[in-house]
C-alpha atoms as a PDB file:
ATOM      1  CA  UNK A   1     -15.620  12.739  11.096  1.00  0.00           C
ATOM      2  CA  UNK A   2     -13.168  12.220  13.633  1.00  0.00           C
ATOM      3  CA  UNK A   3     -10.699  15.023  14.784  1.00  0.00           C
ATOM      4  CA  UNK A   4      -7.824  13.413  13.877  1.00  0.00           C
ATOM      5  CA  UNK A   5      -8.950  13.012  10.306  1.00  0.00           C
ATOM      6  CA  UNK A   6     -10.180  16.600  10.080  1.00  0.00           C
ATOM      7  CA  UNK A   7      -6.624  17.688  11.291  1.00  0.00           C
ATOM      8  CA  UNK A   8      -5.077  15.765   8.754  1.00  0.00           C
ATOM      9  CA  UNK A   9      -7.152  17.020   5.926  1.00  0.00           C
ATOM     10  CA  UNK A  10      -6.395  20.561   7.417  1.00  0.00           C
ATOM     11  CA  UNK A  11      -2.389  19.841   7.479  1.00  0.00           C
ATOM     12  CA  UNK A  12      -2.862  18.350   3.443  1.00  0.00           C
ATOM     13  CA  UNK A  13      -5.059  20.623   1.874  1.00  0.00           C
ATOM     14  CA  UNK A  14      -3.493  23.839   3.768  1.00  0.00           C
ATOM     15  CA  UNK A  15      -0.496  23.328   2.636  1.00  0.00           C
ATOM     16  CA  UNK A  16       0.864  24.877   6.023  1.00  0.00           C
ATOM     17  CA  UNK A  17       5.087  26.306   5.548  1.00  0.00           C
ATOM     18  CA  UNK A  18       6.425  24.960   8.546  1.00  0.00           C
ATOM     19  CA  UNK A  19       9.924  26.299   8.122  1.00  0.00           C
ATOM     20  CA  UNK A  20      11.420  30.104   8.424  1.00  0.00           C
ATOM     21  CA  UNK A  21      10.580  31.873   4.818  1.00  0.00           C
ATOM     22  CA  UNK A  22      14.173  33.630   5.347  1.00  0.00           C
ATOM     23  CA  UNK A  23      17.323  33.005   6.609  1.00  0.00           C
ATOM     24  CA  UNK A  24      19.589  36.026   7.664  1.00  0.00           C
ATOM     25  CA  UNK A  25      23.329  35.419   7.625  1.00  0.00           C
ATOM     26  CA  UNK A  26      25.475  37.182  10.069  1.00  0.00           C
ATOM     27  CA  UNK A  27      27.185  38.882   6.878  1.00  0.00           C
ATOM     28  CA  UNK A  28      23.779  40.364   6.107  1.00  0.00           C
ATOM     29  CA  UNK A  29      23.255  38.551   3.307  1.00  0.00           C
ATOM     30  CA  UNK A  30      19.959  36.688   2.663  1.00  0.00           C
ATOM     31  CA  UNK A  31      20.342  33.178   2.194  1.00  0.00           C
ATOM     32  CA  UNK A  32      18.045  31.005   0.273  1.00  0.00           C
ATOM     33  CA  UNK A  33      15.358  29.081   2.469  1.00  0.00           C
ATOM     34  CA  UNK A  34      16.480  25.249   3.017  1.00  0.00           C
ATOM     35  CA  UNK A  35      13.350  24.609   2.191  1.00  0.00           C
ATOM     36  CA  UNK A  36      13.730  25.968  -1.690  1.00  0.00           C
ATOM     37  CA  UNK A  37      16.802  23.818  -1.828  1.00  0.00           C
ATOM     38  CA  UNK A  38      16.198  20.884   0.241  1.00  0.00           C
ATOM     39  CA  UNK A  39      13.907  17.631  -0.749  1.00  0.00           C
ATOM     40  CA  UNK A  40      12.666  15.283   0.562  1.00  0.00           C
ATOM     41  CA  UNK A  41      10.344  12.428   0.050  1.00  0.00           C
ATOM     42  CA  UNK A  42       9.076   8.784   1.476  1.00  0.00           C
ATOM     43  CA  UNK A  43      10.120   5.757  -1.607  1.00  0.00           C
ATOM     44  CA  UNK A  44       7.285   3.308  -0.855  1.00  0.00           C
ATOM     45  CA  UNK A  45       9.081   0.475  -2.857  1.00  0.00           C
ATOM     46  CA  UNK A  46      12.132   0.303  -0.867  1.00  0.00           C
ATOM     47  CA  UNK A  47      10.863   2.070   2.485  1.00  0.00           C
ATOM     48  CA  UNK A  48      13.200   4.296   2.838  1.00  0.00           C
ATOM     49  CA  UNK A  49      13.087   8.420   3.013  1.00  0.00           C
ATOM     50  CA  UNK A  50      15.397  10.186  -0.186  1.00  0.00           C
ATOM     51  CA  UNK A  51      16.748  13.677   1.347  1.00  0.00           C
ATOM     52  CA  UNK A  52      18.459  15.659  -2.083  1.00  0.00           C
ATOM     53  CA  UNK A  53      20.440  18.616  -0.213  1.00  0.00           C
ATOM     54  CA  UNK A  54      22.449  20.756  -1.677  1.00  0.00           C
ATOM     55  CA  UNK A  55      24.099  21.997   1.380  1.00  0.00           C
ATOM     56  CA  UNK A  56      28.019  20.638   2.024  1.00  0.00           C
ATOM     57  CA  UNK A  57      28.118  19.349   5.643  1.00  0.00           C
ATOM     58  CA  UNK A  58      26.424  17.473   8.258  1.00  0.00           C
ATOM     59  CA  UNK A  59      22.566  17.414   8.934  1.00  0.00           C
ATOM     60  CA  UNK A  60      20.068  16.146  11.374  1.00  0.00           C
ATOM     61  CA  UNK A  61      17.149  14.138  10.035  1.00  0.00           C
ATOM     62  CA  UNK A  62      13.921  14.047  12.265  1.00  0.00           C
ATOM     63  CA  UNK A  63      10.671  12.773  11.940  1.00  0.00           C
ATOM     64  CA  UNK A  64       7.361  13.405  13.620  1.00  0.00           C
ATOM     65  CA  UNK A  65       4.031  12.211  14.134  1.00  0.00           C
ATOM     66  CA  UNK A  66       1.249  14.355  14.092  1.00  0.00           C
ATOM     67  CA  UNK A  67       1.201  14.540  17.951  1.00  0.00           C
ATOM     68  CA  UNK A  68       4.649  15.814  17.584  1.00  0.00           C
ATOM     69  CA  UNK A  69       6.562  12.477  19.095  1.00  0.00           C
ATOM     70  CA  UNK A  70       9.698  11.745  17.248  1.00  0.00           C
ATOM     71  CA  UNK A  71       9.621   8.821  15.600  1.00  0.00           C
ATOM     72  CA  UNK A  72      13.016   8.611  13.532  1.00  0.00           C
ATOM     73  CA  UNK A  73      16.171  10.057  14.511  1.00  0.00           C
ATOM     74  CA  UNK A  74      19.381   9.743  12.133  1.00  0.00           C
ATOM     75  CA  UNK A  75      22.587  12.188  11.665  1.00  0.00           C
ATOM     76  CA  UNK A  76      23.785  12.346   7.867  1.00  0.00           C
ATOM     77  CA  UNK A  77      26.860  13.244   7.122  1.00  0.00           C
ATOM     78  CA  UNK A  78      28.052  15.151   4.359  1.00  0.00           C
ATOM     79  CA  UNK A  79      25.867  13.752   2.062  1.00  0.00           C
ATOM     80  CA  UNK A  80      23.859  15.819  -0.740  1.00  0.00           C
ATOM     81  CA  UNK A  81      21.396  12.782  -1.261  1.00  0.00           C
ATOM     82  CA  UNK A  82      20.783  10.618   1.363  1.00  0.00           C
ATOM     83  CA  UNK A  83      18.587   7.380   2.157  1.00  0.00           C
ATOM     84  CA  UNK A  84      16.878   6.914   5.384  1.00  0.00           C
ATOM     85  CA  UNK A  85      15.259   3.662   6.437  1.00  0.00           C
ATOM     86  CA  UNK A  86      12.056   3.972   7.035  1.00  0.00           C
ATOM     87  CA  UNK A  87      10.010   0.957   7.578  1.00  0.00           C
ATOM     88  CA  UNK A  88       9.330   1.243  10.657  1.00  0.00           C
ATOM     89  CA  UNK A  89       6.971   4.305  10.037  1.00  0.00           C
ATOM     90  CA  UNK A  90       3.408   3.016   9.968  1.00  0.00           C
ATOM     91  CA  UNK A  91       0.454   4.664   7.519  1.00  0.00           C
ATOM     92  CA  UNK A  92      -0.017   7.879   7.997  1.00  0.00           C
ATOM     93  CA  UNK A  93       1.032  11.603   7.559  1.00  0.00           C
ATOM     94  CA  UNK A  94       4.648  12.681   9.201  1.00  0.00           C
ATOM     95  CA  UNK A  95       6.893  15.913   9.393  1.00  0.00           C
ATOM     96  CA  UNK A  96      10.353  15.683   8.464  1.00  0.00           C
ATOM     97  CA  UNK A  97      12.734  17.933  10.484  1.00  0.00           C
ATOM     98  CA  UNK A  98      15.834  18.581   8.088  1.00  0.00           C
ATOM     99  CA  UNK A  99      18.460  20.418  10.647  1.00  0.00           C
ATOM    100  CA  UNK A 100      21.959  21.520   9.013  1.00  0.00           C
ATOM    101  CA  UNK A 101      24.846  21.676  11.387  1.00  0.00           C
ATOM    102  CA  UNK A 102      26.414  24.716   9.935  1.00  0.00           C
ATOM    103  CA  UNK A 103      25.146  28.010  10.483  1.00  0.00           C
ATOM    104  CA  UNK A 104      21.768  27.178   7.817  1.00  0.00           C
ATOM    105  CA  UNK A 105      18.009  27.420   8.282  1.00  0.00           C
ATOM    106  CA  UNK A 106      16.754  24.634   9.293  1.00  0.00           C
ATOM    107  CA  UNK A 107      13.299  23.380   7.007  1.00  0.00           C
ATOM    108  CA  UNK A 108      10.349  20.954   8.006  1.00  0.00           C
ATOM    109  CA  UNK A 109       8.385  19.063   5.112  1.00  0.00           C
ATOM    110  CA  UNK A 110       5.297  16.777   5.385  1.00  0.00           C
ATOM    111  CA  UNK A 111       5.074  13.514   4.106  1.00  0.00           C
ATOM    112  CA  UNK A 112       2.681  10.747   3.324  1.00  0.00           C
ATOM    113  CA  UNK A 113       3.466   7.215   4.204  1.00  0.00           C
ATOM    114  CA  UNK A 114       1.326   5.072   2.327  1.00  0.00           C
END
């Protein structure tokens, strides 16, 4: 079995958190994770990535391969569900950076393009 595959298997079945379990705000106050909040998932039917998030105000939407290049690069703005194109993103496994630009944790998710 190649490396590669064994990594992704790893990443799949591990079910690795990525992302900061807590956010601190500077009030004190514990904020909820963005990752609690936050979806996101690839639509194979109309290529495109569908980000639900509940927080009011601009965001940052990356995605990486597994070697950690970016691959997709798009600013959303103030949007709680927004549609990514995507088809340009070949088979394979991916991490999706979701990066508020307000004071917020930012969360990573994996995906599957199929």
């Amino acid at each position: 079995m190649s490396i590669l595959r064994l990594l992704i298997m790893l990443i799949i079945f591990a079910g690795l958190n990525l992302s900061d379990s807590k956010a601190q705000s500077a009030a004190g106050k514990q904020e909820q994770p963005a990752e609690k909040t936050t979806s996101v998932y690839y639509n194979n039917a109309s290529l495109e990535l569908i980000i639900t998030n509940p927080f009011d105000g601009n965001y940052l939407v990356q995605v990486f391969n597994l070697t950690g290049t970016e691959v997709l690069r798009q600013d959303v703005l103030k949007s709680s569900m927004a549609r990514v194109p995507a088809s340009k993103l070949k088979n394979g496994v991916y991490l999706v950076r979701i990066t508020p630009v307000l004071n917020q944790p930012s969360a990573t998710f994996k995906i599957m393009v199929k």
